[in-house]
N, C-alpha and C. Protein backbone atom coordinates (compact mmCIF):
# COMPACT_ATOMS: atom_id res chain seq x y z
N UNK A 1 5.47 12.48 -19.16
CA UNK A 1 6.27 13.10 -18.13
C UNK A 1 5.67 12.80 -16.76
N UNK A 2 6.62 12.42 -16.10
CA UNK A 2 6.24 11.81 -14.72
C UNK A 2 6.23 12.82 -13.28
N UNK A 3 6.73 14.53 -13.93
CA UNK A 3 7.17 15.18 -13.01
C UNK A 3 6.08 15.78 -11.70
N UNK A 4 4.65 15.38 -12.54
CA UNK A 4 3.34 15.89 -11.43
C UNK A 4 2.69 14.55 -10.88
N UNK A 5 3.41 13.70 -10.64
CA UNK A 5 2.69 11.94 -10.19
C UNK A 5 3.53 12.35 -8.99
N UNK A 6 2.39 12.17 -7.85
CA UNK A 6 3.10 12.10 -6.41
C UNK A 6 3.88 10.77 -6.28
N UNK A 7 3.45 9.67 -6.83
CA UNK A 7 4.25 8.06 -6.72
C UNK A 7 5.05 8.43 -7.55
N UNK A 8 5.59 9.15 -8.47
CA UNK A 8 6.76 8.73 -9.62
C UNK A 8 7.65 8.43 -8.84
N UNK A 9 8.26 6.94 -8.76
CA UNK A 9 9.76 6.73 -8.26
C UNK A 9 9.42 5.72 -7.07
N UNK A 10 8.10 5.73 -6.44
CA UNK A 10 7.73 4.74 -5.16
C UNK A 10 7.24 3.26 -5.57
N UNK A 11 8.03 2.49 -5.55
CA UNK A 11 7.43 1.07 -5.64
C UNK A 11 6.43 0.47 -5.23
N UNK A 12 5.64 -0.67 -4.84
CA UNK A 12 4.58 -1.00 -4.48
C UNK A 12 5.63 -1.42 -2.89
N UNK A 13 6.32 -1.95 -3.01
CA UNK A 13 6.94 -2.55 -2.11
C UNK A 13 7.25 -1.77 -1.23
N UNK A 14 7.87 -0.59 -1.50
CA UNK A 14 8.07 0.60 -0.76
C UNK A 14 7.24 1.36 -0.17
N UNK A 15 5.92 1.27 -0.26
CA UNK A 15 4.22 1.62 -0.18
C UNK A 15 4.21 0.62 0.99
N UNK A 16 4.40 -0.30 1.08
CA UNK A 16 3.85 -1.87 1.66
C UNK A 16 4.46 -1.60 2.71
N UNK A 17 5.88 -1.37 2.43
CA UNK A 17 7.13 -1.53 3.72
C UNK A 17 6.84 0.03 4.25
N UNK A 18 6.39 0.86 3.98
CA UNK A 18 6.14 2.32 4.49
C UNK A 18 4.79 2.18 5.30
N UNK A 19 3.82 1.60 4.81
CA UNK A 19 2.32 1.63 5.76
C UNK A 19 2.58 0.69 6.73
N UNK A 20 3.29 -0.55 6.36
CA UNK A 20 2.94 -1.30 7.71
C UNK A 20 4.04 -1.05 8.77
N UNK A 21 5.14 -0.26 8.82
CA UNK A 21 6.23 0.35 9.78
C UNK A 21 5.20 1.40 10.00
N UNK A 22 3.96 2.00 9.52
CA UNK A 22 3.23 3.48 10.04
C UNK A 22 2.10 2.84 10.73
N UNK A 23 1.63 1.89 10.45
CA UNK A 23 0.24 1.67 11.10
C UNK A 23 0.20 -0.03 11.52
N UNK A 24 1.29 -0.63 11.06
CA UNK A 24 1.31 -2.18 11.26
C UNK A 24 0.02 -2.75 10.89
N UNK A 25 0.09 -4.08 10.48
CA UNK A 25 -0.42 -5.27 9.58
C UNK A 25 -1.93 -4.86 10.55
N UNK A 26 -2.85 -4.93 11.43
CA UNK A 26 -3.76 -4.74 12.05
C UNK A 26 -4.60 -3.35 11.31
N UNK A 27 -3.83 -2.41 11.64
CA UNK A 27 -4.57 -1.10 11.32
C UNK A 27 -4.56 -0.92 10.18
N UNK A 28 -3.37 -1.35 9.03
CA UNK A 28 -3.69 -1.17 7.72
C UNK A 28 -4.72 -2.62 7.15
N UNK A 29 -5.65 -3.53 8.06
CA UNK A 29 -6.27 -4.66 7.40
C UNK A 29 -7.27 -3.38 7.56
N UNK A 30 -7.65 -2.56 8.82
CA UNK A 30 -8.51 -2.00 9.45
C UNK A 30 -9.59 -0.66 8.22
N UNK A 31 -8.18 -0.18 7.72
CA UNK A 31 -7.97 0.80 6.45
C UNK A 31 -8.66 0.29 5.13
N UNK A 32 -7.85 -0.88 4.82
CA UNK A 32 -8.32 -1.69 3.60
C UNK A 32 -8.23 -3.07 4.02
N UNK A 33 -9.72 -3.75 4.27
CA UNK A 33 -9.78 -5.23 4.37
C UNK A 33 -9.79 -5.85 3.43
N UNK A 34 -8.52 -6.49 3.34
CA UNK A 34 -8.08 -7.52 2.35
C UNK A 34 -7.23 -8.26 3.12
N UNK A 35 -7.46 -9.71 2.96
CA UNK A 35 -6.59 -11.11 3.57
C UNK A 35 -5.74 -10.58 3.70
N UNK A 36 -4.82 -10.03 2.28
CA UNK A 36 -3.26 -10.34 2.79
C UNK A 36 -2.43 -9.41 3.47
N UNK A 37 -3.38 -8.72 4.61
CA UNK A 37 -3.17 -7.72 5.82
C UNK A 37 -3.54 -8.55 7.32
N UNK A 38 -4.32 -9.66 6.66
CA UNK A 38 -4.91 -10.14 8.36
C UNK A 38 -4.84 -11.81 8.39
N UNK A 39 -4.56 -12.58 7.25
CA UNK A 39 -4.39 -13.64 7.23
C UNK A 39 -2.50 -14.12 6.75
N UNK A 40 -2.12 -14.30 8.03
CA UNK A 40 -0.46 -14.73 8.06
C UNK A 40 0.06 -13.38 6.99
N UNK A 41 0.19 -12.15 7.37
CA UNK A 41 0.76 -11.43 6.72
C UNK A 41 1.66 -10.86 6.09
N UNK A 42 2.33 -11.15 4.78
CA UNK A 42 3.98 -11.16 4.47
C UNK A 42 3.87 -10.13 3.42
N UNK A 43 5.40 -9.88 2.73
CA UNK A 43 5.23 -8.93 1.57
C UNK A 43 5.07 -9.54 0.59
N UNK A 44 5.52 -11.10 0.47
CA UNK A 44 5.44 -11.89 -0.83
C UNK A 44 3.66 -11.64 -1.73
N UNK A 45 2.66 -11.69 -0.20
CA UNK A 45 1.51 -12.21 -0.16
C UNK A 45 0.73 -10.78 -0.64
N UNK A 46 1.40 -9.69 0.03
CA UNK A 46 0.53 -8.37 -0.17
C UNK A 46 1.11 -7.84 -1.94
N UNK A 47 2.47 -8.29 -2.17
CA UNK A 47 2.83 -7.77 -3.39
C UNK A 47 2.43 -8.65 -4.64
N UNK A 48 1.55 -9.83 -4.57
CA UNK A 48 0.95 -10.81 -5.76
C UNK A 48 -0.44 -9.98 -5.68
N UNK A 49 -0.70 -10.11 -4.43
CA UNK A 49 -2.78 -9.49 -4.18
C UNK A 49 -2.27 -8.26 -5.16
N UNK A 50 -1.98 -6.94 -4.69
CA UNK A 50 -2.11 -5.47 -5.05
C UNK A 50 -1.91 -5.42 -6.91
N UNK A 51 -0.96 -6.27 -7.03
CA UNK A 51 -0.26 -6.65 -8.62
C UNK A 51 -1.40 -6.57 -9.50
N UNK A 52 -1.93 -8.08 -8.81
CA UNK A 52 -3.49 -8.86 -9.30
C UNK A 52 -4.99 -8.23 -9.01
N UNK A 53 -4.92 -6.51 -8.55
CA UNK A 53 -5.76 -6.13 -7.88
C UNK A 53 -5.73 -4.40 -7.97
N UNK A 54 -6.56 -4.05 -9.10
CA UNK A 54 -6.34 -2.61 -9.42
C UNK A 54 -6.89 -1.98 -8.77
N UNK A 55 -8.30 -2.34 -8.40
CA UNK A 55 -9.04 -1.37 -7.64
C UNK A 55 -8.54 -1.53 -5.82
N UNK A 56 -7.42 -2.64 -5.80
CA UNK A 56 -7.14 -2.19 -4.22
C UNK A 56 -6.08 -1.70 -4.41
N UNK A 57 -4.82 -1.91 -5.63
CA UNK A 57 -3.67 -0.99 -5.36
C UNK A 57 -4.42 0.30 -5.20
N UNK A 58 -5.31 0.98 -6.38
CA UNK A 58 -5.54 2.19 -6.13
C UNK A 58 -6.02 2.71 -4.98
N UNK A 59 -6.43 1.86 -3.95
CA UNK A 59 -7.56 2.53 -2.51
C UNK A 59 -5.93 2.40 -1.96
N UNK A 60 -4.86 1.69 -1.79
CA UNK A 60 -3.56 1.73 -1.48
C UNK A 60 -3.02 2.93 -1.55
N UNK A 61 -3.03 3.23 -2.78
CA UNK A 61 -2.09 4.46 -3.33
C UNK A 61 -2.55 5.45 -2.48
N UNK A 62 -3.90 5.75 -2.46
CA UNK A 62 -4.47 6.58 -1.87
C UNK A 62 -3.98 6.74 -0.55
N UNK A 63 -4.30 5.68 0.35
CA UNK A 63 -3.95 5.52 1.52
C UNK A 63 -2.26 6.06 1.77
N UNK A 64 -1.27 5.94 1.20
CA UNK A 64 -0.06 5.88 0.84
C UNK A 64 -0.04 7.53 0.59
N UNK A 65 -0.84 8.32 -0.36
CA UNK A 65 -0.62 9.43 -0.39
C UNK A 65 -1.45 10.40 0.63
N UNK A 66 -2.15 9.70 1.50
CA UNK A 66 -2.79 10.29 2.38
C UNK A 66 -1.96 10.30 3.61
N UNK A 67 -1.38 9.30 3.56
CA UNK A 67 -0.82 9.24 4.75
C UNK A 67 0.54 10.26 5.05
N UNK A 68 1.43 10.01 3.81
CA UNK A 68 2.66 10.30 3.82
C UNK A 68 2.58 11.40 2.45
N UNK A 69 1.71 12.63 2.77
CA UNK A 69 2.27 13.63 2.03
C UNK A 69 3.25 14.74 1.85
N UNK A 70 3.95 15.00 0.73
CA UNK A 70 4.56 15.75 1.08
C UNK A 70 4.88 16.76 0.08
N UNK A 71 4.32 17.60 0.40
CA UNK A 71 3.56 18.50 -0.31
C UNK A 71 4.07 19.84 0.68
């Protein structure tokens, strides 16, 4: 049951397209330094890294539920 997961229902993409309209490609490299925030920055590029990359989706998620709680 998915009913106590603050993400149930939020895509990665939707995470991606939500932080960088809140803090843009600069301040979220600033947050979590990883390339595909500061080197030519796209969603193609941030949604293969995070996929391929558990321990940064999760510092993501975090960031994502820190930012935008709603609670």
């Amino acid at each position: 049951m998915q009913k106590n997961n603050p993400l149930h229902g939020v895509t990665l993409e939707m995470m991606i397209i939500e932080l960088e309209a809140h803090f843009g490609w600069e301040s979220l490299y600033n947050l979590l330094p990883v390339n595909c925030f500061s080197n030519n920055p796209s969603m193609q590029s941030c949604l293969k890294f995070f996929r391929k990359t558990p321990w940064a989706r999760a510092k993501l998620e975090t960031i994502y539920l820190n930012t935008f709680s709603y609670s």
